[in-house]
N, C-alpha and C. Protein backbone atom coordinates (compact mmCIF):
# COMPACT_ATOMS: atom_id res chain seq x y z
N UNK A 1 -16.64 -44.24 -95.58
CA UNK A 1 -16.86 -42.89 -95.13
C UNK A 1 -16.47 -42.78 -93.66
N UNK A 2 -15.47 -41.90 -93.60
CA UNK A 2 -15.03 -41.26 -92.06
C UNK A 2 -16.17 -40.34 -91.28
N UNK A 3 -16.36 -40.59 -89.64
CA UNK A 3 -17.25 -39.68 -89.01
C UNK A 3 -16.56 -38.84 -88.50
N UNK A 4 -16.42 -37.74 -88.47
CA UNK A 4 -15.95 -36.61 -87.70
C UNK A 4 -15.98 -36.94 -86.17
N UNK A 5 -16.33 -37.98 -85.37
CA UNK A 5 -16.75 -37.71 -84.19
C UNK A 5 -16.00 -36.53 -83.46
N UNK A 6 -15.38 -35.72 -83.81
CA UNK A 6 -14.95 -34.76 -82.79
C UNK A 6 -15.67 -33.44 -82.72
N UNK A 7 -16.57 -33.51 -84.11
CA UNK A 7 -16.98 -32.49 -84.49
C UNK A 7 -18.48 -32.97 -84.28
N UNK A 8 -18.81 -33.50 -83.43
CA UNK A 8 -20.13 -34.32 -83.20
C UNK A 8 -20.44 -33.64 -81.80
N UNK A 9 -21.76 -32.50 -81.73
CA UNK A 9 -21.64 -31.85 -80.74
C UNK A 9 -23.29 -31.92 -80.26
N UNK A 10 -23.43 -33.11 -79.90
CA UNK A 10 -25.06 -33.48 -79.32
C UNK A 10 -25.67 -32.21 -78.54
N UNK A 11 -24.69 -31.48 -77.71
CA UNK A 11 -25.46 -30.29 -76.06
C UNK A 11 -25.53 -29.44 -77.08
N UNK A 12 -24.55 -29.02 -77.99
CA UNK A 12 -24.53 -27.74 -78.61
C UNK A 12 -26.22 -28.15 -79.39
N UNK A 13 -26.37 -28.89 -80.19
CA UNK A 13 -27.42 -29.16 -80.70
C UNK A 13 -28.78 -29.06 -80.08
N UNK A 14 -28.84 -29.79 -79.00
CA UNK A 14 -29.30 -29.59 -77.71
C UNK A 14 -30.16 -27.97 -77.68
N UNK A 15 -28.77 -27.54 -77.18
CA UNK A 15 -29.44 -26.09 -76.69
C UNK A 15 -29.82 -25.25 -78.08
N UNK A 16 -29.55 -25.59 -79.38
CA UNK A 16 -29.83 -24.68 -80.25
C UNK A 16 -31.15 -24.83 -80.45
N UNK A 17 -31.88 -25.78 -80.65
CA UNK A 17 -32.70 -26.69 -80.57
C UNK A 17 -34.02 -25.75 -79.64
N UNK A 18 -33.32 -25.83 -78.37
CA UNK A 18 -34.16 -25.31 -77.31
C UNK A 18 -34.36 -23.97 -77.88
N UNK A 19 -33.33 -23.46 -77.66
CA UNK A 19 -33.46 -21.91 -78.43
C UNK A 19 -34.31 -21.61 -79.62
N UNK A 20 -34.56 -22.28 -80.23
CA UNK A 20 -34.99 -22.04 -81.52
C UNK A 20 -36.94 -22.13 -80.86
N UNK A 21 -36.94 -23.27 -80.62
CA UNK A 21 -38.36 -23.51 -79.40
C UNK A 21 -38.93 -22.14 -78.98
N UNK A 22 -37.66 -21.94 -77.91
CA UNK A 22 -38.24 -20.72 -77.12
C UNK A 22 -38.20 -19.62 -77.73
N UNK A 23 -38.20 -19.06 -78.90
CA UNK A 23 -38.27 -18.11 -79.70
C UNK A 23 -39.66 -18.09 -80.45
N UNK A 24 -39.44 -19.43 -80.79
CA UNK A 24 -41.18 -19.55 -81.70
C UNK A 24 -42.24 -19.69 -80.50
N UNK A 25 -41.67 -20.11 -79.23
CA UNK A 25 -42.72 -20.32 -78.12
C UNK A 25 -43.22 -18.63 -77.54
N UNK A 26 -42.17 -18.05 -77.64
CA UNK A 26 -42.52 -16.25 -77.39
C UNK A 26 -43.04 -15.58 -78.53
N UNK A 27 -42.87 -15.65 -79.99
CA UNK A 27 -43.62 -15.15 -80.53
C UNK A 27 -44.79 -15.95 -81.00
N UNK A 28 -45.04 -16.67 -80.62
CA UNK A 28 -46.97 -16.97 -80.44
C UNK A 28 -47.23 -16.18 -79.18
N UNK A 29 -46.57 -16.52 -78.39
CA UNK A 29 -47.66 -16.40 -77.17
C UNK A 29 -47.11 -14.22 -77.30
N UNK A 30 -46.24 -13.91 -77.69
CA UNK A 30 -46.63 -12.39 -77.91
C UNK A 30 -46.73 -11.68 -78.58
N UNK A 31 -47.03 -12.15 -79.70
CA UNK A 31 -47.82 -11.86 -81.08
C UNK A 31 -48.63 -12.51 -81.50
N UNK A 32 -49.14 -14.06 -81.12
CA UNK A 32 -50.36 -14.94 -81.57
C UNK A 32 -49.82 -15.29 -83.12
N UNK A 33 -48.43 -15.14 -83.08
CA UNK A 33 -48.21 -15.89 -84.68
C UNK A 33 -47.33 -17.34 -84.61
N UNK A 34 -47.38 -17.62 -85.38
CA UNK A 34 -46.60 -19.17 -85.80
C UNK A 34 -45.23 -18.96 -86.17
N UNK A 35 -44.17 -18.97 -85.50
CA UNK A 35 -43.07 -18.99 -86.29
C UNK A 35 -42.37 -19.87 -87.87
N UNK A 36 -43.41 -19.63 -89.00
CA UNK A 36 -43.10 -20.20 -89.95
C UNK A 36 -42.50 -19.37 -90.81
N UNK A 37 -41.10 -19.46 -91.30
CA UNK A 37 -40.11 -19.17 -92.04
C UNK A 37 -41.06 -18.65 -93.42
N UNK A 38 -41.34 -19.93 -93.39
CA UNK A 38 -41.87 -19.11 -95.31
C UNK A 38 -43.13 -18.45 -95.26
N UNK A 39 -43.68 -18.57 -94.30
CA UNK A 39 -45.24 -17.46 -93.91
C UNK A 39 -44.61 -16.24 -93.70
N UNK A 40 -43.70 -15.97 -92.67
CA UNK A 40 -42.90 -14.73 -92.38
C UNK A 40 -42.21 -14.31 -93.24
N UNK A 41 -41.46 -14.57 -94.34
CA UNK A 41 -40.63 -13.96 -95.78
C UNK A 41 -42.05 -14.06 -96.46
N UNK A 42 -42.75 -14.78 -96.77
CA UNK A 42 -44.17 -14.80 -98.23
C UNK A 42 -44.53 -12.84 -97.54
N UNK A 43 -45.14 -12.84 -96.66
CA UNK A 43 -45.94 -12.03 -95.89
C UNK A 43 -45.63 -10.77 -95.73
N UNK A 44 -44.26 -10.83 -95.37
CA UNK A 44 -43.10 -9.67 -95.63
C UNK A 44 -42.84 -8.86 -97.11
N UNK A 45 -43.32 -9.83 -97.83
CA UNK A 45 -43.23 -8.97 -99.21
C UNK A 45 -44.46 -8.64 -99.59
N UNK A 46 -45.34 -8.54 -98.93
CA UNK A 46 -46.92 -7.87 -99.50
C UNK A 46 -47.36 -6.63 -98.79
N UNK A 47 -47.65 -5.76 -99.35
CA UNK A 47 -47.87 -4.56 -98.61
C UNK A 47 -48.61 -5.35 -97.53
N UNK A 48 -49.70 -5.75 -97.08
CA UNK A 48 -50.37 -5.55 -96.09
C UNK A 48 -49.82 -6.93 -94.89
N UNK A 49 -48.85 -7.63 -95.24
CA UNK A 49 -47.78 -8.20 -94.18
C UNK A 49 -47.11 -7.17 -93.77
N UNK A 50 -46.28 -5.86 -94.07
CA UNK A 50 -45.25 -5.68 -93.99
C UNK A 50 -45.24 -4.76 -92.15
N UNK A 51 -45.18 -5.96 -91.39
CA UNK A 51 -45.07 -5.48 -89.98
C UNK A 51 -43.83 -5.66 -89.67
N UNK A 52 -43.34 -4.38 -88.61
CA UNK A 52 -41.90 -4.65 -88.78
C UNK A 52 -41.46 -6.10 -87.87
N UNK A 53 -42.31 -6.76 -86.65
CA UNK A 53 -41.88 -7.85 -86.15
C UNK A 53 -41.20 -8.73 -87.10
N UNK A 54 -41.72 -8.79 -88.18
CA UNK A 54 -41.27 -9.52 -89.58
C UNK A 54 -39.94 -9.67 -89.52
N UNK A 55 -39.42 -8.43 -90.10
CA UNK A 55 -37.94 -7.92 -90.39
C UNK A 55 -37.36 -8.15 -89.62
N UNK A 56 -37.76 -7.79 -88.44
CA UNK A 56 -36.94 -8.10 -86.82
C UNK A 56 -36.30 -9.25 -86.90
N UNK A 57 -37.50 -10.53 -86.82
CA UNK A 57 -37.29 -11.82 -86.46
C UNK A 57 -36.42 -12.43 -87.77
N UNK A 58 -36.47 -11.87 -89.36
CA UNK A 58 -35.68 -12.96 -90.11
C UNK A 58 -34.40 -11.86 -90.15
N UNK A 59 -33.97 -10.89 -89.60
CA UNK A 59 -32.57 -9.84 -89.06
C UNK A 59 -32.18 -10.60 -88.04
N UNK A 60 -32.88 -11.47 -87.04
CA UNK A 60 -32.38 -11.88 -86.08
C UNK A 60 -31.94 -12.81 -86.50
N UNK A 61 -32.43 -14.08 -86.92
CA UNK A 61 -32.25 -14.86 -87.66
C UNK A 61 -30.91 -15.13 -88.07
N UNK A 62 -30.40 -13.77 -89.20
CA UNK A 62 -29.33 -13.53 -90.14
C UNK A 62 -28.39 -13.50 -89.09
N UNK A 63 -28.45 -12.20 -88.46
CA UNK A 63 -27.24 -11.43 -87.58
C UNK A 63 -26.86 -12.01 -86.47
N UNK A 64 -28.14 -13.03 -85.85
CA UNK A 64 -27.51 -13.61 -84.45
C UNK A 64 -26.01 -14.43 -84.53
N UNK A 65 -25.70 -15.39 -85.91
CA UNK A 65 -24.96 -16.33 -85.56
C UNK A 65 -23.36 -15.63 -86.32
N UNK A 66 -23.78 -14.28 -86.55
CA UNK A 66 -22.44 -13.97 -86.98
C UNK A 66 -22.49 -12.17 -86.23
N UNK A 67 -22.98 -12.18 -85.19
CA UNK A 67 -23.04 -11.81 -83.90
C UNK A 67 -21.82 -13.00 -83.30
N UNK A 68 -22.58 -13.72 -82.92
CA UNK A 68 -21.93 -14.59 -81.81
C UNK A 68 -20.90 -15.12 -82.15
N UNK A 69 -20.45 -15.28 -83.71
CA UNK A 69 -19.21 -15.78 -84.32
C UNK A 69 -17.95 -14.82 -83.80
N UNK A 70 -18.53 -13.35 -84.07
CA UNK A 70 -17.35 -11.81 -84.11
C UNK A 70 -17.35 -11.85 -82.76
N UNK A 71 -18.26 -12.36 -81.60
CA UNK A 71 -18.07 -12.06 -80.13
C UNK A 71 -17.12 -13.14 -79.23
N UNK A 72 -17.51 -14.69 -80.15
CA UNK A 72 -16.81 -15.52 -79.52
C UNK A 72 -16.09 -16.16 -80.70
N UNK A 73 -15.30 -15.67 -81.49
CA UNK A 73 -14.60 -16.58 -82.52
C UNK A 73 -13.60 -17.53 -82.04
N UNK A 74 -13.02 -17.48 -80.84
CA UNK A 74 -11.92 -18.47 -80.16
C UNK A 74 -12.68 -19.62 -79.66
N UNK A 75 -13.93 -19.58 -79.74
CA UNK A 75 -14.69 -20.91 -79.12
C UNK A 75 -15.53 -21.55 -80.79
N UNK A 76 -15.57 -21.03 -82.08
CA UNK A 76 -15.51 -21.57 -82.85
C UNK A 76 -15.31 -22.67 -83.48
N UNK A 77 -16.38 -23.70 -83.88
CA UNK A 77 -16.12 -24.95 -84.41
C UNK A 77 -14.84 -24.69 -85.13
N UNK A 78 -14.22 -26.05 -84.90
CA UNK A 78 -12.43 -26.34 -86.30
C UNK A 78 -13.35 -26.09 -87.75
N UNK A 79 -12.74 -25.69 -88.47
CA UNK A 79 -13.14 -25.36 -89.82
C UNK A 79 -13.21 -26.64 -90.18
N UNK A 80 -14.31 -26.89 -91.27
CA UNK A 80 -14.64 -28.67 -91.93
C UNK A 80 -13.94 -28.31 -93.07
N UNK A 81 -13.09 -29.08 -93.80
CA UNK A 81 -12.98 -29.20 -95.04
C UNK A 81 -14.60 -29.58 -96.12
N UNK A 82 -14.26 -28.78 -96.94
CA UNK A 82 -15.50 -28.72 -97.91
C UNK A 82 -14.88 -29.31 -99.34
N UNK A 83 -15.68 -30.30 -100.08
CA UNK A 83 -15.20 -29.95 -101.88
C UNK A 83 -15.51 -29.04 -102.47
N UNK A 84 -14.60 -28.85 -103.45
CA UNK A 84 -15.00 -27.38 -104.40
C UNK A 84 -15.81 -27.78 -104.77
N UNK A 85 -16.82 -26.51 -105.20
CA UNK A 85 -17.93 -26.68 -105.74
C UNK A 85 -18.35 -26.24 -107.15
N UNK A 86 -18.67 -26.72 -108.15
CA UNK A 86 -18.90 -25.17 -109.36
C UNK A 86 -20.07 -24.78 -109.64
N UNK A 87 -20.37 -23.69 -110.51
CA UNK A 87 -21.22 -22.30 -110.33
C UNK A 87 -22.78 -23.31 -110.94
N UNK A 88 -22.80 -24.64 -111.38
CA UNK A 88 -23.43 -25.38 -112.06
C UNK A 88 -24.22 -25.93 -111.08
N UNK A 89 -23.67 -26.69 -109.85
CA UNK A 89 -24.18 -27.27 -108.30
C UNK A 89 -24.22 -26.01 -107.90
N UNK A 90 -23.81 -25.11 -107.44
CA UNK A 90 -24.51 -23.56 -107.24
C UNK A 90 -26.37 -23.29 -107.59
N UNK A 91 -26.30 -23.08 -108.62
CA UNK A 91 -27.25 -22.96 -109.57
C UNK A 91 -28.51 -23.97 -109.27
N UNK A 92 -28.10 -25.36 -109.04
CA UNK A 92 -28.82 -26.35 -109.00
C UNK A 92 -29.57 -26.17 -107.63
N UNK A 93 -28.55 -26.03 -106.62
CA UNK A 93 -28.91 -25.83 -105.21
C UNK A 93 -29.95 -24.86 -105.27
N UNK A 94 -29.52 -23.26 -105.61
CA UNK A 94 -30.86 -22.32 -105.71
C UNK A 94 -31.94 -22.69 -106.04
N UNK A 95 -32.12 -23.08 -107.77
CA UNK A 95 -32.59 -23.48 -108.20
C UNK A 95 -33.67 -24.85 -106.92
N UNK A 96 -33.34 -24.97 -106.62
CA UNK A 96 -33.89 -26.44 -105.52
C UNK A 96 -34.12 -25.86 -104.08
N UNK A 97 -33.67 -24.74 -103.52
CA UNK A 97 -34.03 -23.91 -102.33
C UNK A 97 -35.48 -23.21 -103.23
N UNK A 98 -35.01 -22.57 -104.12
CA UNK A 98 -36.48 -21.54 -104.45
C UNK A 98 -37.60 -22.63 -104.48
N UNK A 99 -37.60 -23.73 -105.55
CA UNK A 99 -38.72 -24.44 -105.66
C UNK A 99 -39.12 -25.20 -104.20
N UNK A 100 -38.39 -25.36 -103.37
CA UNK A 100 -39.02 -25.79 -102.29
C UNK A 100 -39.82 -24.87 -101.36
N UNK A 101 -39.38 -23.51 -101.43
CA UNK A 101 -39.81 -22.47 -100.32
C UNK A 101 -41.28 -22.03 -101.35
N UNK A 102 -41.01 -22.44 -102.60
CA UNK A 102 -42.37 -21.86 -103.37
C UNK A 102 -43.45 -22.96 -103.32
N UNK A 103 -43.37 -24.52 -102.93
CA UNK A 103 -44.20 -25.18 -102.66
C UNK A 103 -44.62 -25.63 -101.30
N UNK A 104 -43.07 -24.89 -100.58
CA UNK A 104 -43.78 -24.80 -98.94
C UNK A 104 -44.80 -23.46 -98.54
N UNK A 105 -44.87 -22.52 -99.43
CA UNK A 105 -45.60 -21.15 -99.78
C UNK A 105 -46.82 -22.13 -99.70
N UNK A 106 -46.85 -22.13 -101.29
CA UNK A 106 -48.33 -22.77 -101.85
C UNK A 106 -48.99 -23.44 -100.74
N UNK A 107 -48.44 -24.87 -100.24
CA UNK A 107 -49.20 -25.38 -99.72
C UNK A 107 -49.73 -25.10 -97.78
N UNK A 108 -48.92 -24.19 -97.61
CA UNK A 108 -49.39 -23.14 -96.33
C UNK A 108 -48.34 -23.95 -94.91
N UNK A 109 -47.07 -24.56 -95.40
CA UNK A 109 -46.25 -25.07 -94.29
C UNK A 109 -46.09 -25.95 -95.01
């Protein structure tokens, strides 16, 4: 197996890293909540979650990195070659995202 080292970007990681920190570090300290992914989508779908900070933060989430893709596309990672995939490993993957976000639900993180 070949390493990409060119595509090996420790600062970028770095600062995403941080970023991600200081986001969950501002919404505790200015909302008193936990930035947990599957508390914030579970919570979001029950009438009495449905605050819009919610929506905000998993819109931000979505839109920031294809924001910053359409603003800076010339500074864009080189495209990775991928294998094709079929609709079967598709399926499997979902299938394996849902059951994990439904037993990171259940068991509260």
């Amino acid at each position: 197996m070949d390493i990409a080292w060119s595509l090996f970007t420790p600062w970028h990681s770095l600062a995403g890293g941080a970023l991600i920190g200081l986001a969950a570090s501002l919404l505790l300290l200015g909302n008193g909540q936990i930035a947990g992914i599957s508390g914030i989508l579970g919570n979001l779908l029950t009438r009495e979650g449905r605050a819009p900070w919610r929506l905000a933060f998993l819109a931000g989430m979505v839109l920031s990195p294809l924001l910053l893709w359409s603003v800076m596309a010339e500074v864009a990672p080189a495209t990775v070659q991928t294998p094709d995939i079929d609709t079967q490993t598709v399926a499997r993957l979902l299938v394996g995202g849902f059951l994990v976000g439904l037993g990171t639900r259940l068991a509260n993180g």
